[in-house]
N, C-alpha and C. Protein backbone atom coordinates (compact mmCIF):
# COMPACT_ATOMS: atom_id res chain seq x y z
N UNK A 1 26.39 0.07 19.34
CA UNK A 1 26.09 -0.93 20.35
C UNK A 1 27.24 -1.94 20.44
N UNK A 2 27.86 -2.22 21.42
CA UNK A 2 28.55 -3.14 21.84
C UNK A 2 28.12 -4.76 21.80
N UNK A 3 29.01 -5.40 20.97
CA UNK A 3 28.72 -6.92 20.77
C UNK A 3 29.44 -7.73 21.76
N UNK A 4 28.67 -8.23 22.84
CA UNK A 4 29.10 -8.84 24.28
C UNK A 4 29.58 -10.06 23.96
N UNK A 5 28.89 -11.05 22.45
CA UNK A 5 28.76 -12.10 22.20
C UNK A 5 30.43 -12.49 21.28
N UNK A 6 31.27 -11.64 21.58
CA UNK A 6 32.49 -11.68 20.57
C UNK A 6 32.64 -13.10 20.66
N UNK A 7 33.00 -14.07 19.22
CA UNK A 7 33.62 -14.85 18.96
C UNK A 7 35.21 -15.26 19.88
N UNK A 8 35.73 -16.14 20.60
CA UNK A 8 37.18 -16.31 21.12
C UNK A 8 37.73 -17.01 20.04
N UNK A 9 38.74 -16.47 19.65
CA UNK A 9 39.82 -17.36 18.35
C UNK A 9 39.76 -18.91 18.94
N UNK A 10 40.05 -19.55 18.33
CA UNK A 10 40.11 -21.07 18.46
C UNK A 10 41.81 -20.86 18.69
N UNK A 11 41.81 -22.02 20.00
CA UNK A 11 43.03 -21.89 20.49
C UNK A 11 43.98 -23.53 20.32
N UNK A 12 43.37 -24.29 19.09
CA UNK A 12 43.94 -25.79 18.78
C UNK A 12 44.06 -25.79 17.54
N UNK A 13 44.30 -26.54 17.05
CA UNK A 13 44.63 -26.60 15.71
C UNK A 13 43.80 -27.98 15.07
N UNK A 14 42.86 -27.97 13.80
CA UNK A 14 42.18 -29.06 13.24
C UNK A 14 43.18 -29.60 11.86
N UNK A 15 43.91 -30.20 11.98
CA UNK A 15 44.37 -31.07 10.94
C UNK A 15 43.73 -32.29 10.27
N UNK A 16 43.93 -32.71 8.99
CA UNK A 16 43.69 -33.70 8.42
C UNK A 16 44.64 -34.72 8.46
N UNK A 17 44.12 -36.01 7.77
CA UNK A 17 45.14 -36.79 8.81
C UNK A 17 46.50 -37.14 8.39
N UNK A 18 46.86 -36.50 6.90
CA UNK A 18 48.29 -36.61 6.75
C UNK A 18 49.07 -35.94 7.49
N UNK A 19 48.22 -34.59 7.74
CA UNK A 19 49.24 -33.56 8.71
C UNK A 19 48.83 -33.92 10.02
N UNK A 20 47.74 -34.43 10.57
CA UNK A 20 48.09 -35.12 12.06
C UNK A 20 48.94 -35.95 11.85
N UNK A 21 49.39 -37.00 11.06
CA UNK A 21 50.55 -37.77 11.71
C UNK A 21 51.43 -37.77 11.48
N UNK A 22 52.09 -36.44 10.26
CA UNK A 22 53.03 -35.82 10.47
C UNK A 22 53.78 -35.00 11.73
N UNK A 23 52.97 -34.71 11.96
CA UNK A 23 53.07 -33.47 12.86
C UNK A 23 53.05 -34.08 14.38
N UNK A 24 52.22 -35.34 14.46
CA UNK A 24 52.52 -36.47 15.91
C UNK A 24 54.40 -36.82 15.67
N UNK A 25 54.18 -37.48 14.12
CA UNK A 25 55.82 -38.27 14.14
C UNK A 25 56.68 -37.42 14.66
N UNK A 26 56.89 -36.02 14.18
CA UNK A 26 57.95 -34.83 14.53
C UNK A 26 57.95 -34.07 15.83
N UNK A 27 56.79 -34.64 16.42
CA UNK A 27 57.03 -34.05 17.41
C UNK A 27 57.50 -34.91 18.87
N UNK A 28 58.47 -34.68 19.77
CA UNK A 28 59.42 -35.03 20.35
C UNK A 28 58.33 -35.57 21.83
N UNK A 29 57.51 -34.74 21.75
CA UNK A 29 56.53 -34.68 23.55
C UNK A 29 55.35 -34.94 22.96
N UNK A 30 55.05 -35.96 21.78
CA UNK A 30 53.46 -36.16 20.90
C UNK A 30 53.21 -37.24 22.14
N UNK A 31 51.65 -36.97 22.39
CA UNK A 31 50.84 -38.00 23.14
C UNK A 31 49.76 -38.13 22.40
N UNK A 32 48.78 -39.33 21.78
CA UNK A 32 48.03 -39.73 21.17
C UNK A 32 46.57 -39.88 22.43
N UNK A 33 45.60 -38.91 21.91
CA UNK A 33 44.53 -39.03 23.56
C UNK A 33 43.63 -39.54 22.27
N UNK A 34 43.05 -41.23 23.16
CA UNK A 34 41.85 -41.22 21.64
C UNK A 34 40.34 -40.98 23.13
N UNK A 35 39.26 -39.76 22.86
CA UNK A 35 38.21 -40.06 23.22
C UNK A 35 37.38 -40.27 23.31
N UNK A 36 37.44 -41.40 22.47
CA UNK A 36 35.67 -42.45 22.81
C UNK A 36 35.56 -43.12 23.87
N UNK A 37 34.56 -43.84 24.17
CA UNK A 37 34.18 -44.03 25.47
C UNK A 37 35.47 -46.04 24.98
N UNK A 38 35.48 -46.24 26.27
CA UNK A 38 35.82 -47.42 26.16
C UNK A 38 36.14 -48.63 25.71
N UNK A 39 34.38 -49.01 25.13
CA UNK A 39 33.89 -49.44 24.46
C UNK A 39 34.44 -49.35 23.26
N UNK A 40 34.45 -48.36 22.71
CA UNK A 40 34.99 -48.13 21.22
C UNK A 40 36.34 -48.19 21.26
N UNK A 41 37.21 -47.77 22.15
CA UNK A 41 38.66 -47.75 22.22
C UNK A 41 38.45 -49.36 22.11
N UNK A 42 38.16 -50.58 23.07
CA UNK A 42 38.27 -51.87 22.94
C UNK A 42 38.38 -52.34 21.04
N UNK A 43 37.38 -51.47 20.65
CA UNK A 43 37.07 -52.27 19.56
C UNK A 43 38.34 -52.25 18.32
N UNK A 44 39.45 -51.15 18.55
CA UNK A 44 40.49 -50.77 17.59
C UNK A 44 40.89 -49.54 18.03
N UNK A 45 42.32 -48.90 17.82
CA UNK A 45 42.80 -47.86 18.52
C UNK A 45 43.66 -47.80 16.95
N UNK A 46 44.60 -46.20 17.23
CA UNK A 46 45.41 -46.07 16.56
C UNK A 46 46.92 -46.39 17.80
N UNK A 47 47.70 -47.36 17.49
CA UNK A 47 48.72 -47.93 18.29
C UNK A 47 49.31 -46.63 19.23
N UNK A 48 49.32 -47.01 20.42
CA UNK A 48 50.42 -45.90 21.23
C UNK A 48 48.90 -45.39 22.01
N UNK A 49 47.94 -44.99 21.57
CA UNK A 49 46.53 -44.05 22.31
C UNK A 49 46.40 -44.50 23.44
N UNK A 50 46.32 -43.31 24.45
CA UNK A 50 45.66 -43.36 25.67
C UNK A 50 44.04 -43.29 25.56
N UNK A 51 43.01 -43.86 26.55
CA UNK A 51 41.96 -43.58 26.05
C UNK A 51 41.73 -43.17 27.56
N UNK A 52 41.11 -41.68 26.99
CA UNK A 52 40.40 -40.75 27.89
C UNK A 52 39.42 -40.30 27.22
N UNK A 53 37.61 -41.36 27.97
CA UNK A 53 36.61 -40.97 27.33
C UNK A 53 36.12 -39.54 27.71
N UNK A 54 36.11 -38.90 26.78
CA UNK A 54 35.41 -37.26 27.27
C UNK A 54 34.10 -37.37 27.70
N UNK A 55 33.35 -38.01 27.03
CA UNK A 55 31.94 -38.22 27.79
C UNK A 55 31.67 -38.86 29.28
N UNK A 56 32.58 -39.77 29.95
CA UNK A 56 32.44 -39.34 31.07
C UNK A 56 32.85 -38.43 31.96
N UNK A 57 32.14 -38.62 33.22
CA UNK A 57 32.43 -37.73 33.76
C UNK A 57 33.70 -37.53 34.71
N UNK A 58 34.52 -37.95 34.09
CA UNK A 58 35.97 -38.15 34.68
C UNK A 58 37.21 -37.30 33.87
N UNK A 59 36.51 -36.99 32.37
CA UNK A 59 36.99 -36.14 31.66
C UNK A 59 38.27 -34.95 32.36
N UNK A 60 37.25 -34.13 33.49
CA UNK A 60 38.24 -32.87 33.27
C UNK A 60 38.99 -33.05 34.58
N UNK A 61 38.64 -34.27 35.00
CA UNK A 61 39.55 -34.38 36.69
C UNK A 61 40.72 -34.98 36.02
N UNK A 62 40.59 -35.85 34.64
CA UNK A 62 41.66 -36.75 34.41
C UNK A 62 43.16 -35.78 33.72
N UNK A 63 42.56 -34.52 33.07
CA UNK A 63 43.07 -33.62 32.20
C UNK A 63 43.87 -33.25 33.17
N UNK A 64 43.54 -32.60 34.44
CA UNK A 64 44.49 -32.18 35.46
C UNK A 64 45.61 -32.72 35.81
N UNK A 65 45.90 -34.60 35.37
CA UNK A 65 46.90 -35.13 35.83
C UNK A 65 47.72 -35.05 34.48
N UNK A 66 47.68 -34.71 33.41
CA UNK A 66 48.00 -34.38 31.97
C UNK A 66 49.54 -33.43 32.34
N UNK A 67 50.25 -33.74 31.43
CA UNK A 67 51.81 -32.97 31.23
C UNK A 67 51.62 -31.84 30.63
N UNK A 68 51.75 -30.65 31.04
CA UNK A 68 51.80 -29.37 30.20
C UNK A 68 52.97 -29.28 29.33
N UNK A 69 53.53 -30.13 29.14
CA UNK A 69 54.42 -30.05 28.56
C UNK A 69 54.59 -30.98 27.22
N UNK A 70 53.61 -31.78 27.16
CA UNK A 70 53.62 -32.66 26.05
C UNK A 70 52.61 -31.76 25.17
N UNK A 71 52.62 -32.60 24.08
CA UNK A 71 51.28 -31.99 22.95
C UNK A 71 50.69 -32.61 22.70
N UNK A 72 49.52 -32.75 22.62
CA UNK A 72 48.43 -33.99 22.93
C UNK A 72 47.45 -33.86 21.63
N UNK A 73 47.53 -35.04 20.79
CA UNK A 73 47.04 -35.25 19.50
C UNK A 73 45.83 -36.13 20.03
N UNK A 74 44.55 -35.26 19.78
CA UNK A 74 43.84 -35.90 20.08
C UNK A 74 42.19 -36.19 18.80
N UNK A 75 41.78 -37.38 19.13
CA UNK A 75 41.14 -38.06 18.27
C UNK A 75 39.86 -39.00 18.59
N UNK A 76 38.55 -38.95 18.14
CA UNK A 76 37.48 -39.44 18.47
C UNK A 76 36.80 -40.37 17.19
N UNK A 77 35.73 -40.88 16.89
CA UNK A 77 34.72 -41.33 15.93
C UNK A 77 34.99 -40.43 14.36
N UNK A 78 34.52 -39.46 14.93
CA UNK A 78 34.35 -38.27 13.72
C UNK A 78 34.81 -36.98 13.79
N UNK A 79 35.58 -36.59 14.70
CA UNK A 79 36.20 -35.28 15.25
C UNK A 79 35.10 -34.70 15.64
N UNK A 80 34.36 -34.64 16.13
CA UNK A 80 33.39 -34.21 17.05
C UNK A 80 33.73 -33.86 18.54
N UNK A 81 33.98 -35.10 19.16
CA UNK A 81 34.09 -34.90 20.85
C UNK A 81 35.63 -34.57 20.49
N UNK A 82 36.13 -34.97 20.12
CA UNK A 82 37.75 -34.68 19.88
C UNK A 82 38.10 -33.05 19.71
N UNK A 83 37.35 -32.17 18.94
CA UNK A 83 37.38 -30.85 18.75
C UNK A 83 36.87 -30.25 20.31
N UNK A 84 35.73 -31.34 20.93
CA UNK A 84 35.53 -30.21 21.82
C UNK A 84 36.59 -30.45 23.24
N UNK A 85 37.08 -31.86 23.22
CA UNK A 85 38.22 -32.36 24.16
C UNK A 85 39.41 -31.20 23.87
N UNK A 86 39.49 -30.91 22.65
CA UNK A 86 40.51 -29.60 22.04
C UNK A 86 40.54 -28.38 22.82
N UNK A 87 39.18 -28.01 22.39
CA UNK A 87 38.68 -26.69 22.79
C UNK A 87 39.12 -26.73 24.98
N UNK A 88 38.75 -27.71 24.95
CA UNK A 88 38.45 -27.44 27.03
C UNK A 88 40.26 -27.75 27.73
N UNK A 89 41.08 -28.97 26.41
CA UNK A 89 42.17 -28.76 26.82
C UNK A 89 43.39 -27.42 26.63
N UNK A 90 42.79 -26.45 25.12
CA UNK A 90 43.59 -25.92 25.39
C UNK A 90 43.24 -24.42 25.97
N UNK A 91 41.89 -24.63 26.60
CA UNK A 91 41.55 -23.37 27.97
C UNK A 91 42.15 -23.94 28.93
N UNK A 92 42.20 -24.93 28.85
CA UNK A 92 43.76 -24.97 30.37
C UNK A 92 45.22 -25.08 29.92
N UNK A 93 45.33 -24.65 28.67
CA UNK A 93 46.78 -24.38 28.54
C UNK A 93 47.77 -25.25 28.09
N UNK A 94 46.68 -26.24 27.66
CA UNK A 94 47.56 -27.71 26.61
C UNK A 94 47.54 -27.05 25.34
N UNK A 95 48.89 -27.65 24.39
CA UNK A 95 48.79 -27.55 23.27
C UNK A 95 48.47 -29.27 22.65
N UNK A 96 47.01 -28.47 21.96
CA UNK A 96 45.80 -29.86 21.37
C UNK A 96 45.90 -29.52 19.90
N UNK A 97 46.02 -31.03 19.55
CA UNK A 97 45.74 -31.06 17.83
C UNK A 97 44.47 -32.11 17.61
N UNK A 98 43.60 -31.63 16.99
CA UNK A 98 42.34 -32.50 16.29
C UNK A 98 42.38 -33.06 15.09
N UNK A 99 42.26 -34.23 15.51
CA UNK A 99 42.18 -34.83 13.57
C UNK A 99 40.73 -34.91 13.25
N UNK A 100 40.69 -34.24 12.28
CA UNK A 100 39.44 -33.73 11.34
C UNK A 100 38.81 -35.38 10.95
N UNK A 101 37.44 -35.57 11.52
CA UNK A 101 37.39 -36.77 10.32
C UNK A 101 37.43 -38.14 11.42
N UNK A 102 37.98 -37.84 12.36
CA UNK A 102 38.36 -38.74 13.56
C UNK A 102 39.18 -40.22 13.19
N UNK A 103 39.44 -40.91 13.94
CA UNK A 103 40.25 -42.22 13.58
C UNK A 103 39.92 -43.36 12.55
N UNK A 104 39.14 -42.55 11.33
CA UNK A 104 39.39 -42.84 10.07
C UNK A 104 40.20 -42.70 9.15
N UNK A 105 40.45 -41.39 9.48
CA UNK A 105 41.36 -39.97 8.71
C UNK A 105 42.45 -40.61 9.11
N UNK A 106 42.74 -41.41 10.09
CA UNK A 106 44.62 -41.47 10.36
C UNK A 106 45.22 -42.52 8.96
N UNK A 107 45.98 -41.81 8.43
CA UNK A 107 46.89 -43.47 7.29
C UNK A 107 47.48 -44.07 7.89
N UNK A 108 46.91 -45.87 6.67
CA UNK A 108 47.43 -46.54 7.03
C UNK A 108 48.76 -47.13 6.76
């Protein structure tokens, strides 16, 4: 019997946060996407973050104006929405990094 339900490889990468901000510093086209809603961006950011909340609904119209050419380190609460901001940016062909742990995990 044929399994219709195949697993798709994960197409981003989940780092922890020494190697997310390694791997932001070295890289030449790093963009920092933090997405919590607003609100939470107001309350503290990691310096340099764009904030594109994934929970609204402005999410995947905003992704479209996005550089295919940068690499977009992206980061939420707890890596939660951030993994799935991962997952939907890199089905359109971004290269996305998740920090595990979300904008706790980044050192200070």
């Amino acid at each position: 019997m044929l399994n219709i339900f195949k697993s798709t490889p994960k197409n981003y990468a989940d780092l922890d946060g020494k190697t997310f901000k390694a791997e932001f510093d070295k890289s030449p086209k790093a963009e920092l996407l933090d997405v919590r809603t607003a609100s939470e961006f107001a309350s503290g950011t990691i310096p340099g973050s764009k904030n594109l909340d994934f929970l609204s609904g402005q999410f995947q119209v905003a992704t479209r104006k996005l550089d295919k050419d940068k690499e977009y380190y992206v980061f939420c609460r707890s890596g939660n929405r951030s993994s799935s901001a991962c997952k939907l940016l890199a089905d359109q062909g971004f290269k996305a990094h998740n920090l595990v742990g979300g904008v706790g995990s980044w050192p200070r």
